[in-house]
N, C-alpha and C. Protein backbone atom coordinates (compact mmCIF):
# COMPACT_ATOMS: atom_id res chain seq x y z
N UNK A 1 -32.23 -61.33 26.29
CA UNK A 1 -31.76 -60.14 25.63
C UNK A 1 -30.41 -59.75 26.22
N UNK A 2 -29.09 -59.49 25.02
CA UNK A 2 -28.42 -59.20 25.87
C UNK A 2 -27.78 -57.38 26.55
N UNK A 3 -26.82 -57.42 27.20
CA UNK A 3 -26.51 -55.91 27.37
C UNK A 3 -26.08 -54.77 26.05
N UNK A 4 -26.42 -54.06 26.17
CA UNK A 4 -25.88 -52.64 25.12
C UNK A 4 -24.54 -52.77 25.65
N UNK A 5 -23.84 -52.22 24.74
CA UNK A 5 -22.19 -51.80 24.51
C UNK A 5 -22.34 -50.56 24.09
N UNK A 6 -21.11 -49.77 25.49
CA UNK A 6 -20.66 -48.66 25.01
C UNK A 6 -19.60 -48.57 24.46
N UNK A 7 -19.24 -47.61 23.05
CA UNK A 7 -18.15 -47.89 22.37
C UNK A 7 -16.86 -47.23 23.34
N UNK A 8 -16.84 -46.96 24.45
CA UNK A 8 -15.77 -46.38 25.29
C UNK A 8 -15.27 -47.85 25.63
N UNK A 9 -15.65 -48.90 26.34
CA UNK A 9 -15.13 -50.12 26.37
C UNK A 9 -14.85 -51.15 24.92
N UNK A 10 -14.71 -50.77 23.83
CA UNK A 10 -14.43 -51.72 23.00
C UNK A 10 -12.82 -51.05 22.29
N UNK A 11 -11.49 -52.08 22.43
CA UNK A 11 -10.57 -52.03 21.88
C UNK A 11 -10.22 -52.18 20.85
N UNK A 12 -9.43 -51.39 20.21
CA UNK A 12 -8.46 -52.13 19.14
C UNK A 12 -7.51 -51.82 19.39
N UNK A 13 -6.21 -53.45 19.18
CA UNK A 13 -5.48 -54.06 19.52
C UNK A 13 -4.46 -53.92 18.41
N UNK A 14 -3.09 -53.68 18.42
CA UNK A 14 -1.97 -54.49 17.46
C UNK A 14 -1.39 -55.56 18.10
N UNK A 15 -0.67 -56.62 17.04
CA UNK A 15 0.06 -56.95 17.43
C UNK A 15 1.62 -56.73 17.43
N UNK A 16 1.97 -56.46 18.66
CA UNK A 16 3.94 -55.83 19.14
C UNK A 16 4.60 -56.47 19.57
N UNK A 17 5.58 -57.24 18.97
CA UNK A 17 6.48 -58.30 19.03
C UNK A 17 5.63 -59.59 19.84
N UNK A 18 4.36 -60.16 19.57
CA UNK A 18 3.59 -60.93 19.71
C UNK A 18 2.76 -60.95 21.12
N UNK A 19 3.06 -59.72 21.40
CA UNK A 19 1.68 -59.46 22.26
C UNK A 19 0.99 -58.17 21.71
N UNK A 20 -0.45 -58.74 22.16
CA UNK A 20 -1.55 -57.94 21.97
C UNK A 20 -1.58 -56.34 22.52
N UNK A 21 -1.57 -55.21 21.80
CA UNK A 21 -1.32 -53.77 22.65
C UNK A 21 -2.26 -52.88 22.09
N UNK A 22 -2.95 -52.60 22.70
CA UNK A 22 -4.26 -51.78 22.57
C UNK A 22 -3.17 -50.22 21.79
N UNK A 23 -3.94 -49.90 20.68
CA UNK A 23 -3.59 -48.60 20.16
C UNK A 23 -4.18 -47.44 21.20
N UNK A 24 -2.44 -46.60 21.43
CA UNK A 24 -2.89 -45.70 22.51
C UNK A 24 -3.56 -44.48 21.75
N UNK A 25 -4.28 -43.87 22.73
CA UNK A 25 -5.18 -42.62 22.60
C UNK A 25 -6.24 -42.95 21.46
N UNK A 26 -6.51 -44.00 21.72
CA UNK A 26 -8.32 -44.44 20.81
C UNK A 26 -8.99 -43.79 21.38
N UNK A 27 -10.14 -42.74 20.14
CA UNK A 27 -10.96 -41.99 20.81
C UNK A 27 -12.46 -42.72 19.79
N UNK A 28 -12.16 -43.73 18.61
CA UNK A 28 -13.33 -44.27 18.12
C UNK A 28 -12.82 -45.24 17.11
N UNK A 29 -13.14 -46.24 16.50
CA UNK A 29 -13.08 -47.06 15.57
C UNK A 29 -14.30 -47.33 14.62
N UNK A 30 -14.17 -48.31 13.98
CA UNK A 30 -15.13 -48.61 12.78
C UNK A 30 -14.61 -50.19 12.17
N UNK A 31 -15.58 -51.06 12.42
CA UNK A 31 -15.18 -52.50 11.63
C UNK A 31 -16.27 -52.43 10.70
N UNK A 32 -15.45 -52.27 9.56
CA UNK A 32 -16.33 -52.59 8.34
C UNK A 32 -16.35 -53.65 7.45
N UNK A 33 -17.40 -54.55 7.14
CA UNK A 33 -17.21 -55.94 6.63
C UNK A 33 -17.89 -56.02 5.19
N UNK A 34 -17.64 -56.12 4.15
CA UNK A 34 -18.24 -56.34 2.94
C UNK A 34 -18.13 -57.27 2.32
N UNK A 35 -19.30 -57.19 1.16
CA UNK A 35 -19.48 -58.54 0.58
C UNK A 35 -19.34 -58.36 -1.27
N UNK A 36 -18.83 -58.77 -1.85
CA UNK A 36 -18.78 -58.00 -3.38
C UNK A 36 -19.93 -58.91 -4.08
N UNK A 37 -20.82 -58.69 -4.65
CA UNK A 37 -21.97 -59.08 -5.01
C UNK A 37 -21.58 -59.08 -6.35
N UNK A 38 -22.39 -60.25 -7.08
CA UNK A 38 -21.97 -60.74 -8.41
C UNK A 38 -22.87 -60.83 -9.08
N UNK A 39 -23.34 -59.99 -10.55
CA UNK A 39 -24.58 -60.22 -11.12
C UNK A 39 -25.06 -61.17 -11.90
N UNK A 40 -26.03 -61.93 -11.42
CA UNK A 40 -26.60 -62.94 -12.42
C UNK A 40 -27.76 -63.22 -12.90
N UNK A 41 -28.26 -61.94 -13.31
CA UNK A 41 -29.57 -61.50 -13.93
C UNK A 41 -29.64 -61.92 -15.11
N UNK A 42 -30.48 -63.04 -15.40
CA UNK A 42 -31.14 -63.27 -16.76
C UNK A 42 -32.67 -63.23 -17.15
N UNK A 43 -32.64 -63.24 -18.63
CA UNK A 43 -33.86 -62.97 -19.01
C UNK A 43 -35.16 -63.54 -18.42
N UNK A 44 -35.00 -64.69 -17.48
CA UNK A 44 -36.28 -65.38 -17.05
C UNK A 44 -36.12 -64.89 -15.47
N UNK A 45 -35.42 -63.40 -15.39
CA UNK A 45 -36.25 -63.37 -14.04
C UNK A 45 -36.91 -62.47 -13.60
N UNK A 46 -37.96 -62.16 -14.65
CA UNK A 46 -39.20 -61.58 -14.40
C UNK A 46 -39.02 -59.83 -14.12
N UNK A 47 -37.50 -59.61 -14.68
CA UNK A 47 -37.55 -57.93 -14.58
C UNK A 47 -37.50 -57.47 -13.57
N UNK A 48 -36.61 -58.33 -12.52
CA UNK A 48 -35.78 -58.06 -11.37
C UNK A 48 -34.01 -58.66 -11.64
N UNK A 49 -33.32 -57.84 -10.89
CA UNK A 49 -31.53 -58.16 -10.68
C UNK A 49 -31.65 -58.89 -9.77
N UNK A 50 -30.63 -60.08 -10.18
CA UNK A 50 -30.29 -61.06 -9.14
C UNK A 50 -29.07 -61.14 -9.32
N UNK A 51 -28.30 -60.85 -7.74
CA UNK A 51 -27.43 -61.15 -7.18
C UNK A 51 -26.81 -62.66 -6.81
N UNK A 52 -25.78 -62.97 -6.72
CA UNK A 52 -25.18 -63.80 -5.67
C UNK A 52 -24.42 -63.40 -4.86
N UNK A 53 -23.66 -63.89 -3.37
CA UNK A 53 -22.25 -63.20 -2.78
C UNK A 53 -21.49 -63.89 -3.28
N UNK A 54 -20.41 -63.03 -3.78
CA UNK A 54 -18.99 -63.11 -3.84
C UNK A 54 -18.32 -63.22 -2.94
N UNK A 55 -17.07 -62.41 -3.17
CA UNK A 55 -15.95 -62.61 -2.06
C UNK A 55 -16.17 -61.64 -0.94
N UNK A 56 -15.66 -61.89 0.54
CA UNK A 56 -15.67 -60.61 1.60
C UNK A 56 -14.82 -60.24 1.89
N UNK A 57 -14.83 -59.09 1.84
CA UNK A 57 -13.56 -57.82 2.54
C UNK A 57 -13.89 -57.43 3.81
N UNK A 58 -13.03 -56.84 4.74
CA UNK A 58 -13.28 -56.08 5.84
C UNK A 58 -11.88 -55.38 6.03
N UNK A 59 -12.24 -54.86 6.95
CA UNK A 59 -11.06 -53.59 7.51
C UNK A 59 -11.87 -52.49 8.96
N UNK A 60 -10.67 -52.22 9.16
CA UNK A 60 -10.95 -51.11 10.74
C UNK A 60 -10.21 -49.99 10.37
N UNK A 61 -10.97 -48.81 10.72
CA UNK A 61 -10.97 -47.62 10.84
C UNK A 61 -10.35 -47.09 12.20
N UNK A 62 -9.74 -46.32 12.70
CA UNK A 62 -9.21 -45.94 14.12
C UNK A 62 -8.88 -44.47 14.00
N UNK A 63 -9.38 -43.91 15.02
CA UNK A 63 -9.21 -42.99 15.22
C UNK A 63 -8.79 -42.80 16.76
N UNK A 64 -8.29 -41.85 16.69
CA UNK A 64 -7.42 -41.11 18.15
C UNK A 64 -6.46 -39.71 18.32
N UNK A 65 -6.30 -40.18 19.58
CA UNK A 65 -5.15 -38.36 19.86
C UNK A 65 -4.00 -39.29 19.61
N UNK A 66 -2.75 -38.68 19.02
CA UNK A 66 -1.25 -38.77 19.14
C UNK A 66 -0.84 -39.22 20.98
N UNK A 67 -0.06 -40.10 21.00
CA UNK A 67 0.24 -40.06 22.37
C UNK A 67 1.82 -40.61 21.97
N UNK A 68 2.74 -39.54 21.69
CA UNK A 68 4.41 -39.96 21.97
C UNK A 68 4.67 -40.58 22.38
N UNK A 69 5.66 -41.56 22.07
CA UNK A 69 6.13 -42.99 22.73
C UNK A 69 5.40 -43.89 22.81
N UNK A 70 4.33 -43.92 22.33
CA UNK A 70 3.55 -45.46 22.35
C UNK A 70 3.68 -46.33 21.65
N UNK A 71 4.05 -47.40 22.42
CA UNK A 71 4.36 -48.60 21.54
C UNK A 71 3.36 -49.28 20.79
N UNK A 72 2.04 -49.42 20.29
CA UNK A 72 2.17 -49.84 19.15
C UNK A 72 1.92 -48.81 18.52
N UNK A 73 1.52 -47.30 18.44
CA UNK A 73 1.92 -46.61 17.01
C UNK A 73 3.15 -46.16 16.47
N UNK A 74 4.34 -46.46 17.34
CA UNK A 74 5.70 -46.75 17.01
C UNK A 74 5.97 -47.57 16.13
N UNK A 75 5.62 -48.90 16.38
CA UNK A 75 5.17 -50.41 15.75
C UNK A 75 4.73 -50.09 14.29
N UNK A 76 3.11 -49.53 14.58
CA UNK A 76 2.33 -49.06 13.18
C UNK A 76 3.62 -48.56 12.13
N UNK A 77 3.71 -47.33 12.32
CA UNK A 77 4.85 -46.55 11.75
C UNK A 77 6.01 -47.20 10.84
N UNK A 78 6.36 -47.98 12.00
CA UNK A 78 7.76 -49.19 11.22
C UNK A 78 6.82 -50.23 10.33
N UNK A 79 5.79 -50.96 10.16
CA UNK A 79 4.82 -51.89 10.00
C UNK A 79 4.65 -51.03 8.40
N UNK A 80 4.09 -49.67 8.37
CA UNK A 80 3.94 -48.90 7.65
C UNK A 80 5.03 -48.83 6.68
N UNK A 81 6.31 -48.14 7.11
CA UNK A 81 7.14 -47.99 6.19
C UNK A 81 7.66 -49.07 5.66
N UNK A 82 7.79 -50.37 6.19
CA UNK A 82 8.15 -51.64 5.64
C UNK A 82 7.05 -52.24 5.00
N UNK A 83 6.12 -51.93 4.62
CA UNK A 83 4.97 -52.31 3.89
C UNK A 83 4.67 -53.94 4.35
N UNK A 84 4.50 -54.05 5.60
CA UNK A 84 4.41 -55.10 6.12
C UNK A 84 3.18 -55.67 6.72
N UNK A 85 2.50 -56.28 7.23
CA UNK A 85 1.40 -56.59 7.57
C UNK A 85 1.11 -56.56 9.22
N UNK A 86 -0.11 -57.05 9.88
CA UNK A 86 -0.22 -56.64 11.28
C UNK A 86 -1.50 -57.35 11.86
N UNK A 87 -1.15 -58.04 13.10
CA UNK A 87 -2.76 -58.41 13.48
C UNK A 87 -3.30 -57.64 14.40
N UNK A 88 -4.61 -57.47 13.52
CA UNK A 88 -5.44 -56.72 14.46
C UNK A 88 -7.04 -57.16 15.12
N UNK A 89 -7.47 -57.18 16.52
CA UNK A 89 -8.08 -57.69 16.85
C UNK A 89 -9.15 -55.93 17.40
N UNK A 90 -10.15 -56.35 17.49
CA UNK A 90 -11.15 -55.25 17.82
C UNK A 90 -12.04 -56.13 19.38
N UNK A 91 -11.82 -56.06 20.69
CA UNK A 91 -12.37 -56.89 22.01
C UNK A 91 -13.27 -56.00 22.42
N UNK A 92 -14.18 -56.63 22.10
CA UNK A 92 -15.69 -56.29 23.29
C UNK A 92 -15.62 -56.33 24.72
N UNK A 93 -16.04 -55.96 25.58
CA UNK A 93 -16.36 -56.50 27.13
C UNK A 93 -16.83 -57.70 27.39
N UNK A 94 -17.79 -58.15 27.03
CA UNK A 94 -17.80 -59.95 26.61
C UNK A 94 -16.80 -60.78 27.00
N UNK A 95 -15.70 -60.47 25.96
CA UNK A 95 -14.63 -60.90 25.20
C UNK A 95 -14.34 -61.70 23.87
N UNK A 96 -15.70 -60.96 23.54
CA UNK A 96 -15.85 -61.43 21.94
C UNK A 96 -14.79 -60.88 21.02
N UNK A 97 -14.18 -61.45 20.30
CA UNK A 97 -13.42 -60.26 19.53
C UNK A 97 -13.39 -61.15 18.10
N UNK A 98 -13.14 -59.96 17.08
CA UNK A 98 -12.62 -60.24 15.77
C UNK A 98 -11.51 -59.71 15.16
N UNK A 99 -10.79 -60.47 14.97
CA UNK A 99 -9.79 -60.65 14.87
C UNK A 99 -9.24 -61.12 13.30
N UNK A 100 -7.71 -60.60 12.56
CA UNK A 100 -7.34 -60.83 11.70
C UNK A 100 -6.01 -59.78 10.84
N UNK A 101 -5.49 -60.56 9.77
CA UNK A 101 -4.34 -59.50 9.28
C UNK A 101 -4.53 -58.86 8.09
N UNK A 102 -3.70 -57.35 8.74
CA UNK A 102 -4.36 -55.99 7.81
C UNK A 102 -3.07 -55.89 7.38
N UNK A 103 -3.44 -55.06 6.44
CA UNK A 103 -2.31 -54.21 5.78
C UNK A 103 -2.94 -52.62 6.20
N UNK A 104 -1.74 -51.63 6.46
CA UNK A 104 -1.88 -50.18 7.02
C UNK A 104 -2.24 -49.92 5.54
N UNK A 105 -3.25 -49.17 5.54
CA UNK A 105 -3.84 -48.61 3.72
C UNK A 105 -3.36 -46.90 3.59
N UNK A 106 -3.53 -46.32 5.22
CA UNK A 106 -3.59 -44.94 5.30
C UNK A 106 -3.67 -44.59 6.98
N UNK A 107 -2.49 -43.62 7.47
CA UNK A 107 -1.96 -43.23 8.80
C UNK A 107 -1.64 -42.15 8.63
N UNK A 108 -2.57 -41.27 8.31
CA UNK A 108 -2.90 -39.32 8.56
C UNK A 108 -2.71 -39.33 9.68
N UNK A 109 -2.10 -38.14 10.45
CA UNK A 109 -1.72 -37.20 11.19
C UNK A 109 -2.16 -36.02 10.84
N UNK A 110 -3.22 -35.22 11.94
CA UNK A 110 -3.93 -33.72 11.60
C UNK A 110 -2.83 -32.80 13.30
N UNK A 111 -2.32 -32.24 12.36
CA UNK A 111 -1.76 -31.36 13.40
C UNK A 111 -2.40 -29.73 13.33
N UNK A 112 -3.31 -29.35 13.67
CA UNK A 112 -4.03 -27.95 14.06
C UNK A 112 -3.31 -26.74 14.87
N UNK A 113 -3.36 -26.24 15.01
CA UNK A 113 -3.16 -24.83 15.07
C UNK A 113 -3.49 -24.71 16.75
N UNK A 114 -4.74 -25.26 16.64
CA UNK A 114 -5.53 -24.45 18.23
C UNK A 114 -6.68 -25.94 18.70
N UNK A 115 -5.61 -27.19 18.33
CA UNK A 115 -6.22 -28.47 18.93
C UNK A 115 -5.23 -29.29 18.82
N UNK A 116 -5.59 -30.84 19.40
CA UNK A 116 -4.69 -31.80 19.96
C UNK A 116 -3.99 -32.73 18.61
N UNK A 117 -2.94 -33.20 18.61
CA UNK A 117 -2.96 -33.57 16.96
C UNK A 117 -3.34 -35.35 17.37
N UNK A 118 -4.05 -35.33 16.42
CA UNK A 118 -5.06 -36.69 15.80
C UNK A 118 -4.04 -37.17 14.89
N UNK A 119 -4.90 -38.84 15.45
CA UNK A 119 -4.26 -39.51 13.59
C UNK A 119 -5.42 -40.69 13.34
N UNK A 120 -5.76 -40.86 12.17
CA UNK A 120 -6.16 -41.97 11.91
C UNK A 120 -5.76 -42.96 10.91
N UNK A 121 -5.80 -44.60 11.46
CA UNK A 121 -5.67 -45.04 10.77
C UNK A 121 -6.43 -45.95 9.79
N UNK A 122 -6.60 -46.63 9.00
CA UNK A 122 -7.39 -47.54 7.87
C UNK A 122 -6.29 -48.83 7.88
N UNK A 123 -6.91 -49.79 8.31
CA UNK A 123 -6.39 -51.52 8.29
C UNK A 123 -7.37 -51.77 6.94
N UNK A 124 -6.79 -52.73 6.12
CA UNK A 124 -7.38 -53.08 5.22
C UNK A 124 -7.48 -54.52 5.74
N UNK A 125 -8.13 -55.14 5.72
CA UNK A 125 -7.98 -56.93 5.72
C UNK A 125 -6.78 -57.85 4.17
N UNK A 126 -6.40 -58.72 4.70
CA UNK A 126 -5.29 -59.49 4.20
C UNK A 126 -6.43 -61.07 4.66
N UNK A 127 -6.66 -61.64 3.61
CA UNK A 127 -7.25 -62.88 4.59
C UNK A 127 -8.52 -62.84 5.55
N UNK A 128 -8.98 -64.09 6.04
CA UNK A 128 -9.88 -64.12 6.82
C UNK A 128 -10.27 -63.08 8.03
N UNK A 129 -11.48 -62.59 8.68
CA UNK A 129 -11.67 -61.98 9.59
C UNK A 129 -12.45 -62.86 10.38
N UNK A 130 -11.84 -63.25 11.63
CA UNK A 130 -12.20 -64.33 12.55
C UNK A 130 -13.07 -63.87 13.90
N UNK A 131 -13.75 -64.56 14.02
CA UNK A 131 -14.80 -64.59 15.59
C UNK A 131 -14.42 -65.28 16.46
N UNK A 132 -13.60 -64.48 17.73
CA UNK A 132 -13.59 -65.76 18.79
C UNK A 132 -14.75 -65.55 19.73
């Protein structure tokens, strides 16, 4: 059996001029992986839906505090406005990671009144999502 993971040790990573840089002030993430399911229900099957898998999507979710001057949400930002692409890897303690290239979908900034300003971002997947 192996160890539990706390999500305080698991990263996500950009890539900044080809090294790997952990996005500063991560306070949580989300790897989400889907599968688009394809219907192929016909009359001989007894008055149940049958599926096949289709194609898979994935993408990461990130959340955090703003931290000025950090190089890769500097990076993000420019990546962003040039509608450009980005690798992003998500590392376990292990050093399992998955890994692959996103496109920035959405990079909100919540600036409050009487709290710290947040931003989150949404990676969409571009291509494969890999297991090392």
């Amino acid at each position: 059996m192996g160890n539990k993971v706390a999500g305080v040790d698991v990263l996500v990573s950009v890539d900044v001029a080809g090294v790997p840089t952990v996005i500063g002030g991560q306070s949580g993430a989300t790897l989400n992986r889907d599968t688009n399911l394809v219907g192929v229900t016909s009359k001989d099957a007894g008055q149940w839906s049958e599926s096949v898998a289709g194609v898979r999507s994935w993408g990461v979710e990130c959340e955090g505090f703003l931290v000025e001057n950090d190089e890769s949400l500097d990076a993000l930002e420019n990546i962003w406005l040039n509608n450009g692409t980005v690798d992003v890897s998500i590392a376990l303690p292990s050093g399992k990671k998955y890994e692959g290239t996103a496109i920035i979908e959405s990079m909100p900034l919540e600036m409050p009144q009487d709290d710290a300003v947040s931003l989150s971002i949404s990676f969409k997947g571009t291509g494969a999502l890999t297991v090392v």
